[in-house]
PDB file of N, CA and C in Angstrom:
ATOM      1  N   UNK A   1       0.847  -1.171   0.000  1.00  0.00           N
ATOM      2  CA  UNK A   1       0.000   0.000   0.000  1.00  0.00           C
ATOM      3  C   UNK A   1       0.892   1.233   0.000  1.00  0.00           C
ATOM      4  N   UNK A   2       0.702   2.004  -1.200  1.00  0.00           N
ATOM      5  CA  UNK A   2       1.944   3.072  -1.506  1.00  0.00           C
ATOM      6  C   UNK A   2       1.235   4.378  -0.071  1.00  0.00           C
ATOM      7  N   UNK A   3       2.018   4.912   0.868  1.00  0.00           N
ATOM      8  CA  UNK A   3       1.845   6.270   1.832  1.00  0.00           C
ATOM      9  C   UNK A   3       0.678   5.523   2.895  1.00  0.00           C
ATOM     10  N   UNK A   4       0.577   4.188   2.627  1.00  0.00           N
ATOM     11  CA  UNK A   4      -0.377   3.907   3.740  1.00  0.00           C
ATOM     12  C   UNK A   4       1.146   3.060   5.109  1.00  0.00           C
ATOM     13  N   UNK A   5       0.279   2.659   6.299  1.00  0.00           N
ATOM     14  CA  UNK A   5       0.653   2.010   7.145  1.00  0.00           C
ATOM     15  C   UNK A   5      -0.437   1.101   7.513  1.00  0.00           C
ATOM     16  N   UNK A   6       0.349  -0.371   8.182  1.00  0.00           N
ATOM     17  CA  UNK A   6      -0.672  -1.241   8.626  1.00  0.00           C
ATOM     18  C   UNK A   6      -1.401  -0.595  10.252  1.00  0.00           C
ATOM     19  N   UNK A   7      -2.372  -0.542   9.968  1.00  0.00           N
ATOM     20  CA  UNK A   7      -3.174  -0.508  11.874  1.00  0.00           C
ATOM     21  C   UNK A   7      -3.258  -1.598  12.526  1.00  0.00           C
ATOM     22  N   UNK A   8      -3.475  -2.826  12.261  1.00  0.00           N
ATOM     23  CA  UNK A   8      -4.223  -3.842  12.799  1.00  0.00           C
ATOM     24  C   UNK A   8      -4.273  -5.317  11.487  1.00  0.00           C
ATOM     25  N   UNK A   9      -4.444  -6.415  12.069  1.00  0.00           N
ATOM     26  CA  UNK A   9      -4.869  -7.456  11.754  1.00  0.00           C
ATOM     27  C   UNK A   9      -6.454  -7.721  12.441  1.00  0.00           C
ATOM     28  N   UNK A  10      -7.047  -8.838  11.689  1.00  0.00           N
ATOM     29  CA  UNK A  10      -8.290  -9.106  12.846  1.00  0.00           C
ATOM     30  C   UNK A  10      -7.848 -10.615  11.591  1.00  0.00           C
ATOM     31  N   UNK A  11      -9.563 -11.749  12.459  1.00  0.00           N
ATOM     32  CA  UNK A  11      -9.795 -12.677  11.903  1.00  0.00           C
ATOM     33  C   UNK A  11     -11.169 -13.330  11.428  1.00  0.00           C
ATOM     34  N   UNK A  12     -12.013 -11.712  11.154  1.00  0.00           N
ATOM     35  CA  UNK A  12     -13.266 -11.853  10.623  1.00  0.00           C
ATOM     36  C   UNK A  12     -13.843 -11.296  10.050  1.00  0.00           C
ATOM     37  N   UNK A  13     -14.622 -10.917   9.421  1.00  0.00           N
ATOM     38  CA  UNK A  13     -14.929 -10.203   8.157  1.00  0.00           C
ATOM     39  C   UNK A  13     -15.818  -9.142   9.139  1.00  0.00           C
ATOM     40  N   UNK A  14     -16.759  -9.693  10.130  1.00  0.00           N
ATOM     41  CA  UNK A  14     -17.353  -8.507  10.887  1.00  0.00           C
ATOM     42  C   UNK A  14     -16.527  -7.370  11.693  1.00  0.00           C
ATOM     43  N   UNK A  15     -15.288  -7.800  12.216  1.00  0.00           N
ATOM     44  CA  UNK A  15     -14.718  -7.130  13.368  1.00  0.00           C
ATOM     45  C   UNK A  15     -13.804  -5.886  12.617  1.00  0.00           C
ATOM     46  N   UNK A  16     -13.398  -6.861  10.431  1.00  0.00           N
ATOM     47  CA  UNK A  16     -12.713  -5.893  10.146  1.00  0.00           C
ATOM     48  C   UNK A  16     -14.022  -4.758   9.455  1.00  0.00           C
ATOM     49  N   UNK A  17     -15.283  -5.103   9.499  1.00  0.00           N
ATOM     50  CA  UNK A  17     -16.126  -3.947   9.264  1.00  0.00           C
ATOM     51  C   UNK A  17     -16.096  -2.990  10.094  1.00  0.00           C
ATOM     52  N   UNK A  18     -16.266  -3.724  10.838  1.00  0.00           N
ATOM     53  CA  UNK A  18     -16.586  -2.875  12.253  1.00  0.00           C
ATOM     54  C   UNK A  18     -15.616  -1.816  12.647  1.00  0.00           C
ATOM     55  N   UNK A  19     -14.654  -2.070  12.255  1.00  0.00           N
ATOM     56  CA  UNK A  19     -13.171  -1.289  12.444  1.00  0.00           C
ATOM     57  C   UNK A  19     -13.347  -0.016  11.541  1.00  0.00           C
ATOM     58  N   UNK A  20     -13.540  -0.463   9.995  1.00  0.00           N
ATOM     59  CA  UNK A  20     -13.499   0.232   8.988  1.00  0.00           C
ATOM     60  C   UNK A  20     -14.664   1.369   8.857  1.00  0.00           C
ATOM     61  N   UNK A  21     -15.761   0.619   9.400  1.00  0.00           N
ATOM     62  CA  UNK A  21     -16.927   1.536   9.969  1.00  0.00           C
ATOM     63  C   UNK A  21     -16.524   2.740  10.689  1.00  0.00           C
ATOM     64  N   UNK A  22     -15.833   2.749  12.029  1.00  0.00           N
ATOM     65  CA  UNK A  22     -15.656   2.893  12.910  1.00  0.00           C
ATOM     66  C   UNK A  22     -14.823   4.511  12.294  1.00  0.00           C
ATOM     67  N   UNK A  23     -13.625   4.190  11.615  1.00  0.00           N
ATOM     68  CA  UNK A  23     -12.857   4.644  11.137  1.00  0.00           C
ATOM     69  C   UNK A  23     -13.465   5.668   9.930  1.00  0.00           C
ATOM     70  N   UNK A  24     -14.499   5.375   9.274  1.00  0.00           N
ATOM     71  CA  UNK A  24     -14.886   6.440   8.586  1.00  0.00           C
ATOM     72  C   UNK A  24     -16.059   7.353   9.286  1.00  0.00           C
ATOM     73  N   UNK A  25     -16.680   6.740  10.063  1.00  0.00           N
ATOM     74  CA  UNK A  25     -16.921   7.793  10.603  1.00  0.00           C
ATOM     75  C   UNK A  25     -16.601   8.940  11.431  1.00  0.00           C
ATOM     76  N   UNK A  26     -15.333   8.894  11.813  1.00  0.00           N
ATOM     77  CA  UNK A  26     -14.047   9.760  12.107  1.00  0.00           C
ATOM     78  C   UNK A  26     -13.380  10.499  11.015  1.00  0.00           C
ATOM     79  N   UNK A  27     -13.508   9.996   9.989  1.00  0.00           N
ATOM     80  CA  UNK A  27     -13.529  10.750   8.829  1.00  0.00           C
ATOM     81  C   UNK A  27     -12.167  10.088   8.376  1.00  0.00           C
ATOM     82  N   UNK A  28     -11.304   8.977   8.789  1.00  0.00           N
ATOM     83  CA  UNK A  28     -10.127   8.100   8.343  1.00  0.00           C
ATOM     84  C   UNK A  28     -10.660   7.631   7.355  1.00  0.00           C
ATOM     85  N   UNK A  29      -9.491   7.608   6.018  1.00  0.00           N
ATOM     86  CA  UNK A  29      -9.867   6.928   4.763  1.00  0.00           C
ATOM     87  C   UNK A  29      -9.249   5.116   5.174  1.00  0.00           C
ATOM     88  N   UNK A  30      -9.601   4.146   5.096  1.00  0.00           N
ATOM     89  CA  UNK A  30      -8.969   2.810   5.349  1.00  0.00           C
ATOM     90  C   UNK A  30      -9.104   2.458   4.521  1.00  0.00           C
ATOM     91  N   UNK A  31      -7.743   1.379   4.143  1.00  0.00           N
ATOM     92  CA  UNK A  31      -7.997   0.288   2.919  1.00  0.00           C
ATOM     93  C   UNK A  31      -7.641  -1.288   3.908  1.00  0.00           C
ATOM     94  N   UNK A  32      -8.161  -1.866   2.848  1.00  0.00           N
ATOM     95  CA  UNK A  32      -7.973  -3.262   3.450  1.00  0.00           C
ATOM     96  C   UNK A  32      -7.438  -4.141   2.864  1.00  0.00           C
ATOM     97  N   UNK A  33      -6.957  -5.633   3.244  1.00  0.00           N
ATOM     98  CA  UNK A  33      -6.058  -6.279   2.368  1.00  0.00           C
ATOM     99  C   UNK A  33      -6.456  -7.877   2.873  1.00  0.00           C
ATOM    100  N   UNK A  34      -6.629  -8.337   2.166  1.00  0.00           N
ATOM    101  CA  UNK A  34      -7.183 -10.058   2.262  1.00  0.00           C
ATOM    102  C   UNK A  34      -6.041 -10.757   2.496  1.00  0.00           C
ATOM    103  N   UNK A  35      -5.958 -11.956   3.061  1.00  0.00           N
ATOM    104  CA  UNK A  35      -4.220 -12.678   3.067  1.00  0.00           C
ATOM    105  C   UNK A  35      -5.113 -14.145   3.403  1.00  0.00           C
ATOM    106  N   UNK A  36      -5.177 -14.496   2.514  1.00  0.00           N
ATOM    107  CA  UNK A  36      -5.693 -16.456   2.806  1.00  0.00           C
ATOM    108  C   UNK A  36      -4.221 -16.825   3.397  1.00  0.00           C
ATOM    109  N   UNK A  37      -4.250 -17.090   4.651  1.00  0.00           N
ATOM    110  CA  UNK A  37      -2.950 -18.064   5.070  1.00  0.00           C
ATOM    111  C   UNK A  37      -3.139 -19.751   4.655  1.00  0.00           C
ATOM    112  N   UNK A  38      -3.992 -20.055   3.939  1.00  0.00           N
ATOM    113  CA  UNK A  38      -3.942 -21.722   3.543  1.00  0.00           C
ATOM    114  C   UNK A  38      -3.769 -21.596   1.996  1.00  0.00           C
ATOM    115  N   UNK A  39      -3.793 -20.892   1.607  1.00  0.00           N
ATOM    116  CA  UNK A  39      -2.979 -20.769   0.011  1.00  0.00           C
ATOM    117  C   UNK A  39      -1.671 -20.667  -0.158  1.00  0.00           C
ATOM    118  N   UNK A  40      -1.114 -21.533  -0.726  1.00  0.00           N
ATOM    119  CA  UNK A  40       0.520 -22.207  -0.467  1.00  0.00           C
ATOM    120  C   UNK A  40       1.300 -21.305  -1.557  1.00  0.00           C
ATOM    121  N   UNK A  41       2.723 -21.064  -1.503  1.00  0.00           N
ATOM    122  CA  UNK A  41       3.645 -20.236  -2.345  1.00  0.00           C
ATOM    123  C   UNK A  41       3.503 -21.009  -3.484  1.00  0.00           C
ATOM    124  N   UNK A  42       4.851 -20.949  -4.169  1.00  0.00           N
ATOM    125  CA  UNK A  42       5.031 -21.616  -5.411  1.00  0.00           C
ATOM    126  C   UNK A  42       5.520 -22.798  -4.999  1.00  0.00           C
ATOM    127  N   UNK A  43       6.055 -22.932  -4.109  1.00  0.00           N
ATOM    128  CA  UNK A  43       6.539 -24.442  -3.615  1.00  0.00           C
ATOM    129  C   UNK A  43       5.882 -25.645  -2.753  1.00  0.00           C
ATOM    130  N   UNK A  44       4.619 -25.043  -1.906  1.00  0.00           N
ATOM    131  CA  UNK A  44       3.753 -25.063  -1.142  1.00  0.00           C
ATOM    132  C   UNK A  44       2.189 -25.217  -1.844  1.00  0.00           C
ATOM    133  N   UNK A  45       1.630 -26.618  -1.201  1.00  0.00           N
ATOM    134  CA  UNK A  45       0.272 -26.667  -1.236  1.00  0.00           C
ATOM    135  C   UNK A  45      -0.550 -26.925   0.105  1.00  0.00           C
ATOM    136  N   UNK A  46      -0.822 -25.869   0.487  1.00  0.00           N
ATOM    137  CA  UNK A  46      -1.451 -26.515   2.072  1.00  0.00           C
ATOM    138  C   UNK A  46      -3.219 -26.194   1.371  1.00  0.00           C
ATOM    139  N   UNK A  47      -3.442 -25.794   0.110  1.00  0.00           N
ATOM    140  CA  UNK A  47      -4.998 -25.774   0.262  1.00  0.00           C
ATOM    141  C   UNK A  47      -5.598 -27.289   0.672  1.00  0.00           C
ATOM    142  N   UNK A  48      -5.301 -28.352  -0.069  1.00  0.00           N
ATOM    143  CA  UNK A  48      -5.788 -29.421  -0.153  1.00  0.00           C
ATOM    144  C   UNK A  48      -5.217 -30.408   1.799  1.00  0.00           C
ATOM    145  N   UNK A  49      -4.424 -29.993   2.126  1.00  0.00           N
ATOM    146  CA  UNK A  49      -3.998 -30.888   3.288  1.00  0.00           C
ATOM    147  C   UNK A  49      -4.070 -29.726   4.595  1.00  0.00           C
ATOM    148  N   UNK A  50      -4.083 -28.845   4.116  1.00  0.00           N
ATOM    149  CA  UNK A  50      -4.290 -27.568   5.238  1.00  0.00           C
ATOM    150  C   UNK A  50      -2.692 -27.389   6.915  1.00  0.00           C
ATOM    151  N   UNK A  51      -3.176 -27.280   7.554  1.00  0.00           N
ATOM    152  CA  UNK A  51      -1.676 -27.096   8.747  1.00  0.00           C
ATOM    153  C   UNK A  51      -2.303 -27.994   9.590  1.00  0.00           C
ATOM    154  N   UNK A  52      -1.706 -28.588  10.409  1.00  0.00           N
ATOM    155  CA  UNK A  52      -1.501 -29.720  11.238  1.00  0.00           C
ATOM    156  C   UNK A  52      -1.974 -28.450  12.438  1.00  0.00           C
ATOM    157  N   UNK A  53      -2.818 -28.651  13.722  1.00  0.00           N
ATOM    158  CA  UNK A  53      -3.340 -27.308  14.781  1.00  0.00           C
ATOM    159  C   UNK A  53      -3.790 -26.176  14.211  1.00  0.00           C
ATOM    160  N   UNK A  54      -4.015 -25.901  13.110  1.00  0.00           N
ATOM    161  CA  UNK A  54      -4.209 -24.157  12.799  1.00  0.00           C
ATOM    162  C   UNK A  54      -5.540 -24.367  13.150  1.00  0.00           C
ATOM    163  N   UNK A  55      -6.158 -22.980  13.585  1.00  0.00           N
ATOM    164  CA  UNK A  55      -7.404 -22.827  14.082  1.00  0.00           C
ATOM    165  C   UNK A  55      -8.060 -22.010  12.578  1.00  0.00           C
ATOM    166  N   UNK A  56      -8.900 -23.598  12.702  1.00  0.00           N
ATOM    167  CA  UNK A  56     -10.111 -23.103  10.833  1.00  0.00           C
ATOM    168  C   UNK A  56     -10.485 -21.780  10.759  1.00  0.00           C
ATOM    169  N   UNK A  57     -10.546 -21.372  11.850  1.00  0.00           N
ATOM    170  CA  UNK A  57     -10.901 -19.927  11.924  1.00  0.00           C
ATOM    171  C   UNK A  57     -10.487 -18.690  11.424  1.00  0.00           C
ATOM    172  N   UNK A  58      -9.183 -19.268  11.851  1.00  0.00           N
ATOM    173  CA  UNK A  58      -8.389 -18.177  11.707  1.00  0.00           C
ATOM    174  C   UNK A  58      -7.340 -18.113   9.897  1.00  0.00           C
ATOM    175  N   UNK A  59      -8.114 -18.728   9.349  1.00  0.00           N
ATOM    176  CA  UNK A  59      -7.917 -18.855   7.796  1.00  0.00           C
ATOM    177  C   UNK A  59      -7.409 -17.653   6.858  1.00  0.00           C
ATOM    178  N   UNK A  60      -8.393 -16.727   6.968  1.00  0.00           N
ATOM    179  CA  UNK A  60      -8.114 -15.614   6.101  1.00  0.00           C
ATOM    180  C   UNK A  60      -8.066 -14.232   7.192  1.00  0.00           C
ATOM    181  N   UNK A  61      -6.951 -13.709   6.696  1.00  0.00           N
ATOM    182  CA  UNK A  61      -6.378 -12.363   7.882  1.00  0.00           C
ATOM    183  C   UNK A  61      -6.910 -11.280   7.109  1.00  0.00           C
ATOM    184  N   UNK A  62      -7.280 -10.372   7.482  1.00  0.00           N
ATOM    185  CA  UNK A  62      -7.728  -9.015   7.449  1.00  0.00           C
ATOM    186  C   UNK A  62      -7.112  -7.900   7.518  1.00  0.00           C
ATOM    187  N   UNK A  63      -6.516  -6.950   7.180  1.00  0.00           N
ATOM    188  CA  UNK A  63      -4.901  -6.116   7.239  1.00  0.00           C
ATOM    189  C   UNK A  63      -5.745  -5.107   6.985  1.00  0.00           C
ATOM    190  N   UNK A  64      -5.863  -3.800   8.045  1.00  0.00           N
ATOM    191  CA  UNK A  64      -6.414  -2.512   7.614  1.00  0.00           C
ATOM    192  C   UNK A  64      -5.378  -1.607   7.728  1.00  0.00           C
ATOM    193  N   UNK A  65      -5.397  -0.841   6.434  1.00  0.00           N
ATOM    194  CA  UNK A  65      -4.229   0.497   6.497  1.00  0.00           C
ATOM    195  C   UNK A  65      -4.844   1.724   6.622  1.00  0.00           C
ATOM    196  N   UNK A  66      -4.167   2.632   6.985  1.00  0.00           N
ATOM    197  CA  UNK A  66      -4.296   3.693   7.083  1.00  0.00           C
ATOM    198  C   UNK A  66      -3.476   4.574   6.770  1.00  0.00           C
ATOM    199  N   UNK A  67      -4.255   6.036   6.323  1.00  0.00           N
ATOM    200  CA  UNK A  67      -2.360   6.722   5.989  1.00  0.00           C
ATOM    201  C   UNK A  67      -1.676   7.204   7.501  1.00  0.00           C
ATOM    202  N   UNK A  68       0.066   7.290   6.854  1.00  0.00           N
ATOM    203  CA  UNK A  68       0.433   7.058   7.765  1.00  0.00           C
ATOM    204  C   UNK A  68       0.629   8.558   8.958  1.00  0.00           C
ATOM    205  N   UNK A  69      -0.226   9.703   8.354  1.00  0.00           N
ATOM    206  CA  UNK A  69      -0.580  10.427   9.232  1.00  0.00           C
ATOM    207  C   UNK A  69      -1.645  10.933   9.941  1.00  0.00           C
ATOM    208  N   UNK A  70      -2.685  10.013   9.415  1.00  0.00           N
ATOM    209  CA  UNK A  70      -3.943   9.477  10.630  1.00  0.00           C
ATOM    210  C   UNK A  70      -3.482   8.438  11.408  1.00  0.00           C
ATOM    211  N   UNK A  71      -2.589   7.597  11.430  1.00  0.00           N
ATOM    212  CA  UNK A  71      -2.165   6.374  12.061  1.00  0.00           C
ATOM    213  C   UNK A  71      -2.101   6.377  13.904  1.00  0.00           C
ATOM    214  N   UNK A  72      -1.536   8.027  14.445  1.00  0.00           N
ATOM    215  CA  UNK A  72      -2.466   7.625  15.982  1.00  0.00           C
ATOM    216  C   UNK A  72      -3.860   8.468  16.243  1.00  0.00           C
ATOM    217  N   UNK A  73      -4.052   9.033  15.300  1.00  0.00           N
ATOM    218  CA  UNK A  73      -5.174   8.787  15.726  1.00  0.00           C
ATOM    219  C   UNK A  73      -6.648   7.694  15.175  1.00  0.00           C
ATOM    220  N   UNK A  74      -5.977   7.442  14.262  1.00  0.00           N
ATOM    221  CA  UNK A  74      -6.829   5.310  14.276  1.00  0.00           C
ATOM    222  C   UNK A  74      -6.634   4.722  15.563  1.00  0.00           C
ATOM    223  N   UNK A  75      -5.350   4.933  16.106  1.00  0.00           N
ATOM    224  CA  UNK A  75      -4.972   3.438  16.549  1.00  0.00           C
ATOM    225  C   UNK A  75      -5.930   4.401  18.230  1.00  0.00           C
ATOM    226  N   UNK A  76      -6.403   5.349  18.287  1.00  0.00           N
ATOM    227  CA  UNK A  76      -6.913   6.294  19.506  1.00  0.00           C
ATOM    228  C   UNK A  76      -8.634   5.743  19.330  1.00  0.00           C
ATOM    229  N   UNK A  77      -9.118   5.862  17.718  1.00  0.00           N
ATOM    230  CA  UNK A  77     -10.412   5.305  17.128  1.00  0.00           C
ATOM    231  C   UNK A  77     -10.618   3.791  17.902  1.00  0.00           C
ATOM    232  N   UNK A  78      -9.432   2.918  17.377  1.00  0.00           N
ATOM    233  CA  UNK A  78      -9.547   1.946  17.491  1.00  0.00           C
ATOM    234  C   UNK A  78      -9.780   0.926  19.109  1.00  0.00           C
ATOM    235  N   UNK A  79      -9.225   1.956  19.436  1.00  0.00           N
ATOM    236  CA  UNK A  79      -8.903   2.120  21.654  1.00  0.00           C
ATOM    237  C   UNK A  79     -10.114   2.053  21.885  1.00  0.00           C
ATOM    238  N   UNK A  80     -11.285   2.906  21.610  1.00  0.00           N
ATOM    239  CA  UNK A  80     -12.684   2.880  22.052  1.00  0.00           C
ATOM    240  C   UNK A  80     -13.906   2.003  21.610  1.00  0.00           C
ATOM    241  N   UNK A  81     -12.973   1.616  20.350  1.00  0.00           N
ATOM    242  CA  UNK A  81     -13.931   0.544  19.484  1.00  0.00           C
ATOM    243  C   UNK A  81     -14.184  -0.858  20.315  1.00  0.00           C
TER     244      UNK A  81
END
């Protein structure tokens, strides 16, 4: 993300609404970024056999940016959220 910074991870599609919600109504512009952790590199196939303990849950990560001179006061947004 070109002039952005990361704020946060989460591990659900509601909590990263809720965030992003949260954040525009403060008037923060956020972007977001998808990351399937069970989709394997070029060398790597964990779709089909998946990780030995990983919690199913916690499958696809959620990455919200912000630019990086709203960044404390998101992370001040994010304190009350």
């Amino acid at each position: 993300m070109l002039f952005k910074t990361e704020l946060t991870e989460v591990f659900t599609m509601a909590e990263m609404d809720k965030i992003v919600k949260a954040l525009s109504a403060k008037g923060i512009d956020a972007a977001t970024k998808t990351v399937d952790l069970m989709s394997g590199g070029l060398f790597e196939n964990r779709r089909s056999s998946g990780t030995f303990g990983m919690n199913a849950e916690a499958r696809v990560v959620y990455k919200i940016y912000v630019k990086r001179a709203d960044l404390e006061f998101a992370k001040s947004v994010l304190a009350i959220i």
